[in-house]
Protein backbone atom coordinates (compact mmCIF):
# COMPACT_ATOMS: atom_id res chain seq x y z
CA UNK A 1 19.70 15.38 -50.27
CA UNK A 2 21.20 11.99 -51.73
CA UNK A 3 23.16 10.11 -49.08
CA UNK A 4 21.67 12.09 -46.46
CA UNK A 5 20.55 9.48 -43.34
CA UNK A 6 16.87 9.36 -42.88
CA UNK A 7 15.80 11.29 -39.24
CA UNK A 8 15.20 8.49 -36.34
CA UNK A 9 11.99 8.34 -34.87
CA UNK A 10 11.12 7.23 -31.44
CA UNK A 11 8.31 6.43 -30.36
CA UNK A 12 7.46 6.19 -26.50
CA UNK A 13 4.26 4.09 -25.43
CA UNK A 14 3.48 4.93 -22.08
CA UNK A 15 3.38 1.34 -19.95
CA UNK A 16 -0.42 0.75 -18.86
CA UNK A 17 -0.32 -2.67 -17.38
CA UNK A 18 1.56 -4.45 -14.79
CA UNK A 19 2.07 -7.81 -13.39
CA UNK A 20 1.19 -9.18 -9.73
CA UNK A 21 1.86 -12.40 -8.58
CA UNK A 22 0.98 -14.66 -5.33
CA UNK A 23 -2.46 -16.48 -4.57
CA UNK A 24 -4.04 -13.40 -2.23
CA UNK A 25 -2.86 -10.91 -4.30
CA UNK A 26 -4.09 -12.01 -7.57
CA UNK A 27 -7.26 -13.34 -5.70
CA UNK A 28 -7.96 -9.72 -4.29
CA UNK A 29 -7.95 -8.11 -7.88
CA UNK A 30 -10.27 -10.56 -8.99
CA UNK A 31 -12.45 -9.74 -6.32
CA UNK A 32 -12.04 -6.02 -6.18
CA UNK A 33 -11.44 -4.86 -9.84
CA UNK A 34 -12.19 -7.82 -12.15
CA UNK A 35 -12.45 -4.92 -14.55
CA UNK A 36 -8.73 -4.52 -14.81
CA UNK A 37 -7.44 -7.85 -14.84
CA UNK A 38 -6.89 -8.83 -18.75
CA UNK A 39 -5.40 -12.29 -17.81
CA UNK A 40 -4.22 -14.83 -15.19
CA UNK A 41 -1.51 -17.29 -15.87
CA UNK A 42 -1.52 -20.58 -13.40
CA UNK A 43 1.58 -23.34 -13.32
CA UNK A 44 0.72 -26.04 -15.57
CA UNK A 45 -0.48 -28.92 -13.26
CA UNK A 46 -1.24 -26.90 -9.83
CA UNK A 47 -4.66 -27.96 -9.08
CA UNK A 48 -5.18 -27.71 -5.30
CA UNK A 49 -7.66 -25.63 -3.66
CA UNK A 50 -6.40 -22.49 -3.63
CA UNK A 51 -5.46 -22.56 -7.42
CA UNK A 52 -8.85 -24.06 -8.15
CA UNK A 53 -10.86 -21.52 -5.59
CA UNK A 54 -8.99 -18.52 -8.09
CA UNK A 55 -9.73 -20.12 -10.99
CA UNK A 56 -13.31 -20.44 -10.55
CA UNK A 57 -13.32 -16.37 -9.49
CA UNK A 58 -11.37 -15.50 -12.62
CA UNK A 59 -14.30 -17.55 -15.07
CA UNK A 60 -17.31 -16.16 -13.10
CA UNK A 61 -15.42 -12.51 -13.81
CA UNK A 62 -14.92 -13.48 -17.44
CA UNK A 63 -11.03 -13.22 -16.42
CA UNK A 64 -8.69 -14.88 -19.35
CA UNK A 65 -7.05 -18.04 -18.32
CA UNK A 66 -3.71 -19.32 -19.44
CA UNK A 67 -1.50 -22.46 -18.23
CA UNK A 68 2.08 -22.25 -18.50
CA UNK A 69 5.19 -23.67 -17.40
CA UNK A 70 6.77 -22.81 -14.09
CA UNK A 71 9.67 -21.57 -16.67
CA UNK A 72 7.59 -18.66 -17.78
CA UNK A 73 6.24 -18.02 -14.83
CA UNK A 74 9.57 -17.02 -13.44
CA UNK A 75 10.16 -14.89 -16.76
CA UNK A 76 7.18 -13.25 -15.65
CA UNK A 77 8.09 -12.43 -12.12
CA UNK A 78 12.14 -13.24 -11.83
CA UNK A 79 13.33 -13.70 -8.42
CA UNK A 80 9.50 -13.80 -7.31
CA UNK A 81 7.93 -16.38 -5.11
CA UNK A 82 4.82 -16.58 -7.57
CA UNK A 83 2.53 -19.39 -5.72
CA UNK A 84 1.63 -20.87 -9.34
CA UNK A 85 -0.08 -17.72 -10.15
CA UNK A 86 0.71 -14.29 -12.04
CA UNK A 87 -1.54 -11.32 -13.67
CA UNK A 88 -1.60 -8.97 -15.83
CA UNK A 89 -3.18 -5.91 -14.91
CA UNK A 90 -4.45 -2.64 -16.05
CA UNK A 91 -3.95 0.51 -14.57
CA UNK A 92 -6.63 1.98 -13.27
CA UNK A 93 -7.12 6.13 -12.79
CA UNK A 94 -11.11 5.86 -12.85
CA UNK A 95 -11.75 4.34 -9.52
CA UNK A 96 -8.92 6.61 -7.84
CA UNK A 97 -10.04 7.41 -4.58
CA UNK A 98 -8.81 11.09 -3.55
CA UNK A 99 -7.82 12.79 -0.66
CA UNK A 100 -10.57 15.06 -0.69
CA UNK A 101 -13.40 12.79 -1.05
CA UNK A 102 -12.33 10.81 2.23
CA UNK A 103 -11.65 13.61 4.10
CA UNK A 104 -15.46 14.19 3.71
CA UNK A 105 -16.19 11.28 5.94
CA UNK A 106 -17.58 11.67 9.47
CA UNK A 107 -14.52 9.55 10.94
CA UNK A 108 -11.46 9.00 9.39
CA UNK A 109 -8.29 7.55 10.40
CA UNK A 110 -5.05 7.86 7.96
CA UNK A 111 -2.21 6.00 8.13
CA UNK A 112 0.90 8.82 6.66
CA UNK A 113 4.63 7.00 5.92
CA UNK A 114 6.79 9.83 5.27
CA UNK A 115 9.86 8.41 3.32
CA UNK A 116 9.39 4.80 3.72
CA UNK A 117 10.74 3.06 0.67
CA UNK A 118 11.51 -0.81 1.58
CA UNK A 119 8.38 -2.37 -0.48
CA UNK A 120 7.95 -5.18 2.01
CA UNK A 121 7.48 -2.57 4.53
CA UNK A 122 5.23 -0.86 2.68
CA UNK A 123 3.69 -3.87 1.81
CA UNK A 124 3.61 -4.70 6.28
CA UNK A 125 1.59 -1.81 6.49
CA UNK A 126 -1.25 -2.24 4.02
CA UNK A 127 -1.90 -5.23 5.36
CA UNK A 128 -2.19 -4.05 8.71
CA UNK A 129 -4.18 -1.29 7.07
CA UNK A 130 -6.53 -2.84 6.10
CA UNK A 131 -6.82 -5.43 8.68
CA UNK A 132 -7.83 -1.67 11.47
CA UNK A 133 -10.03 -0.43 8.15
CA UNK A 134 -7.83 2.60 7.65
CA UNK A 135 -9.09 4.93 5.24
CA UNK A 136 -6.17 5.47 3.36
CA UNK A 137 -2.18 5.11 3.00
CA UNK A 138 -0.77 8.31 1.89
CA UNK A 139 2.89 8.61 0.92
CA UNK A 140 5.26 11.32 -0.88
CA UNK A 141 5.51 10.08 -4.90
CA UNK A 142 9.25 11.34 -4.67
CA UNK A 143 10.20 9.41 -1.18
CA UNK A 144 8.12 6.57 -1.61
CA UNK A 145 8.02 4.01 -4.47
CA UNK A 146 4.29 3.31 -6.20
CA UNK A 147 2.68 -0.06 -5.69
CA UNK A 148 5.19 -2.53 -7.12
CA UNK A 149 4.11 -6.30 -7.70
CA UNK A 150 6.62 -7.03 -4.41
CA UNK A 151 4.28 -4.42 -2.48
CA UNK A 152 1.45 -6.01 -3.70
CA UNK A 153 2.53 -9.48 -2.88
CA UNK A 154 3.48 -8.44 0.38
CA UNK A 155 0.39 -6.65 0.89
CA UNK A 156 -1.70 -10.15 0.65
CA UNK A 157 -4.53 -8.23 -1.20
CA UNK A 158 -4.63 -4.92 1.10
CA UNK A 159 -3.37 -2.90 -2.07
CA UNK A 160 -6.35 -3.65 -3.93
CA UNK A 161 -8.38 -2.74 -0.81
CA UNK A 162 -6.59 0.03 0.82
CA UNK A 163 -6.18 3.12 -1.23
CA UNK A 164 -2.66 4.61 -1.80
CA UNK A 165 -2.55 7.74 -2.03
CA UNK A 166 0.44 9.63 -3.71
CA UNK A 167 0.99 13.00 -2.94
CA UNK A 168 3.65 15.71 -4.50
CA UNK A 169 4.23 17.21 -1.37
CA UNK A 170 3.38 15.84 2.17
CA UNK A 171 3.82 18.70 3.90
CA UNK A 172 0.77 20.75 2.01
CA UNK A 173 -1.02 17.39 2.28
CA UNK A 174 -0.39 17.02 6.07
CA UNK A 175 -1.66 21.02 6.40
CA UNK A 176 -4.36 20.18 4.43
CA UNK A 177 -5.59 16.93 6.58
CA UNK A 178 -5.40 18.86 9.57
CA UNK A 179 -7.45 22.21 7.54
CA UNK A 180 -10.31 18.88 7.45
CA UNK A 181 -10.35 18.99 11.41
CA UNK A 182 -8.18 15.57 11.34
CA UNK A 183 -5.55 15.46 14.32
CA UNK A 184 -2.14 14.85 13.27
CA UNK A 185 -0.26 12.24 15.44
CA UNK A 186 3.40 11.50 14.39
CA UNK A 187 5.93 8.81 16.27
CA UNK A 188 8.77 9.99 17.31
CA UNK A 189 11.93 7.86 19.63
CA UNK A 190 12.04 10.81 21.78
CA UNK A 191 8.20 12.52 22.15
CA UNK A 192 7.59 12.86 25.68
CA UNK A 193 4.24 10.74 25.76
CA UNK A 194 3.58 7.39 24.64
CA UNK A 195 0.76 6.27 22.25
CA UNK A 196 -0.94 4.86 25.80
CA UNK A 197 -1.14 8.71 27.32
CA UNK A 198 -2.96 9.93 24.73
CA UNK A 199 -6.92 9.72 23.63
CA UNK A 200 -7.38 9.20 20.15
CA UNK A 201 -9.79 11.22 17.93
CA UNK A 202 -12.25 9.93 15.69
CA UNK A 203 -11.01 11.63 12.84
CA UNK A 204 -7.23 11.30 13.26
CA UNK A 205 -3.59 10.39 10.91
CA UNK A 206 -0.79 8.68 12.18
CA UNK A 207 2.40 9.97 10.59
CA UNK A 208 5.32 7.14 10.53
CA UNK A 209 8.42 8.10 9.80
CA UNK A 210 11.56 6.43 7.73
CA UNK A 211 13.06 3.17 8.11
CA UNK A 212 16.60 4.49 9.87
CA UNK A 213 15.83 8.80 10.05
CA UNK A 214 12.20 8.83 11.44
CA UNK A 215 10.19 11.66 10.32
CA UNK A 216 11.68 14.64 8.20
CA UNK A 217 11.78 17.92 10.66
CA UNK A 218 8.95 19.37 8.25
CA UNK A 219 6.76 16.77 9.00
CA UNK A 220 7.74 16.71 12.37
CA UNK A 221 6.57 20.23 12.98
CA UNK A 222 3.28 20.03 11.08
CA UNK A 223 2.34 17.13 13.09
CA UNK A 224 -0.37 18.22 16.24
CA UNK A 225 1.15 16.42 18.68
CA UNK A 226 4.23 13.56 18.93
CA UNK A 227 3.90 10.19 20.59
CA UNK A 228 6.43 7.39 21.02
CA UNK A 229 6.41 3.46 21.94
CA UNK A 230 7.78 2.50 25.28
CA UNK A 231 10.61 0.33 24.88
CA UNK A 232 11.86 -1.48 27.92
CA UNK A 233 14.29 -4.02 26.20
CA UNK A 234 17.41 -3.63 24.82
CA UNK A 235 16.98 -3.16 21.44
CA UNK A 236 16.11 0.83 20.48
CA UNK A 237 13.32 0.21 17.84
CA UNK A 238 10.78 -1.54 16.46
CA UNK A 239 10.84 -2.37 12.45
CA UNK A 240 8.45 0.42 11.14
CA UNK A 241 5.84 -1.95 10.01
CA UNK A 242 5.67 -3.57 13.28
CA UNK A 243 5.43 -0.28 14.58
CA UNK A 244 2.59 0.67 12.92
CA UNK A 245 0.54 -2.21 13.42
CA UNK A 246 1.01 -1.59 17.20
CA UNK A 247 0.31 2.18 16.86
CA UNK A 248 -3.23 1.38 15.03
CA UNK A 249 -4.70 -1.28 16.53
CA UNK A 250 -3.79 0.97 19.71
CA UNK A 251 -5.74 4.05 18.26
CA UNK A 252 -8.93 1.63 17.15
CA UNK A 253 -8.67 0.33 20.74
CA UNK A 254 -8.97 3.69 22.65
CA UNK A 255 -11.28 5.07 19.39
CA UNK A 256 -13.84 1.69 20.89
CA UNK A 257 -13.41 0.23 17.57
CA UNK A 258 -15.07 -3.35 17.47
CA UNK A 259 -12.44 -5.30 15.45
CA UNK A 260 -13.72 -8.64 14.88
């Protein structure tokens, strides 16, 4: 019909790359999936050994370089502390490493963070991850956020090393864990044994609970058994990533773990 307006067409392009920023996490992608890295910007000028160490990794991985103003840098990552260095990365679903697959190890340890959603604690705790060799971080994708470029920062490299597991519900994923003859161990303020009367399992998961709320009463109950951290200060808590790093390298200490 004459006059008529012409239908509007949208078209939505599903985003397939992201950016990461900071020296070890830029340095850990190039290391650990060169394959996914399509480019690395550096701060025009920045030539000291760190920048020059990541530079030579990105050309022996046939990594795109690009120097650029600090300017665009911040563009790139606003409100980032960048080191001189950003990425561009693509998403990966190939390498995914499932649930199933680890439980299939002899030993396993799991690190569970049921409702955690700060990124920089998220962030704590792969590092500390990977630093005790835990198999995987597994979080809810509803209560928890996926790796962000903060988390990855944070992380220092331990969220190209660690896999992060998503689940849709952690419940059925707990249930299922424990189906794979894993013990469930969850932290709780008021469990009546601490982490230091217990004897951990060599195929075990260590449920953490929320930032202010702890753990949700359904994980609570699927848990196997509840431990706590003695606190004989005044303060009530620890911060949940110091928490955890306490709680693991506890549970690699009783499992005889030789950390270097």
């Amino acid at each position: 019909m004459a006059g008529s307006a012409r239908p509007t067409i949208i078209i939505m392009v599903k985003k397939s790359h992201e950016i990461i920023y900071g020296i070890h996490a830029v340095e850990a992608a190039l290391r650990n999936q060169p394959e996914n890295v399509l480019q690395v910007f550096v701060q025009q000028g920045r030539n000291d050994k760190r920048i020059k160490k990541l530079l030579d990794i990105a050309r022996n991985s046939g990594v795109s370089l690009q120097a650029i103003s600090n300017d665009k840098l911040k563009e790139k990552c606003p409100k980032a502390r960048h080191q001189g260095v950003v990425a561009e990365i693509r998403h990966s679903k190939s390498s995914a490493v499932t649930l199933e697959t680890i439980l299939e190890k002899e030993s396993v340890l799991l690190l569970i963070l049921d409702e955690v959603q700060d990124p920089h604690n998220i962030g704590a705790c792969l590092r500390t991850a990977d630093a005790t060799a835990v198999d995987a971080v597994i979080v809810s994708k509803n209560r928890s956020p996926a790796l962000t470029p903060v988390i990855r920062n944070v992380a220092s490299g331990a969220a190209e090393t660690v896999p992060y597991i998503m689940v849709s519900n952690l419940a059925r994923a707990i249930e299922k864990i424990k189906d794979s003859n894993v013990w469930v161990l969850g932290t709780s303020g008021d469990a009546e044994h601490s982490i230091y009367q217990t004897t951990a399992s060599q195929r075990l998961a260590l449920v953490m609970g929320s930032e202010g709320k702890g753990m949700r009463h359904l994980t609570r109950e699927a848990c196997d058994q509840l431990i706590s951290l003695p606190m004989q200060g005044s303060v009530e808590s620890l911060n949940i990533s110091v928490a955890t790093a306490v709680c693991l390298y506890e549970i690699r200490r009783q499992q005889g773990f030789a950390l270097p």
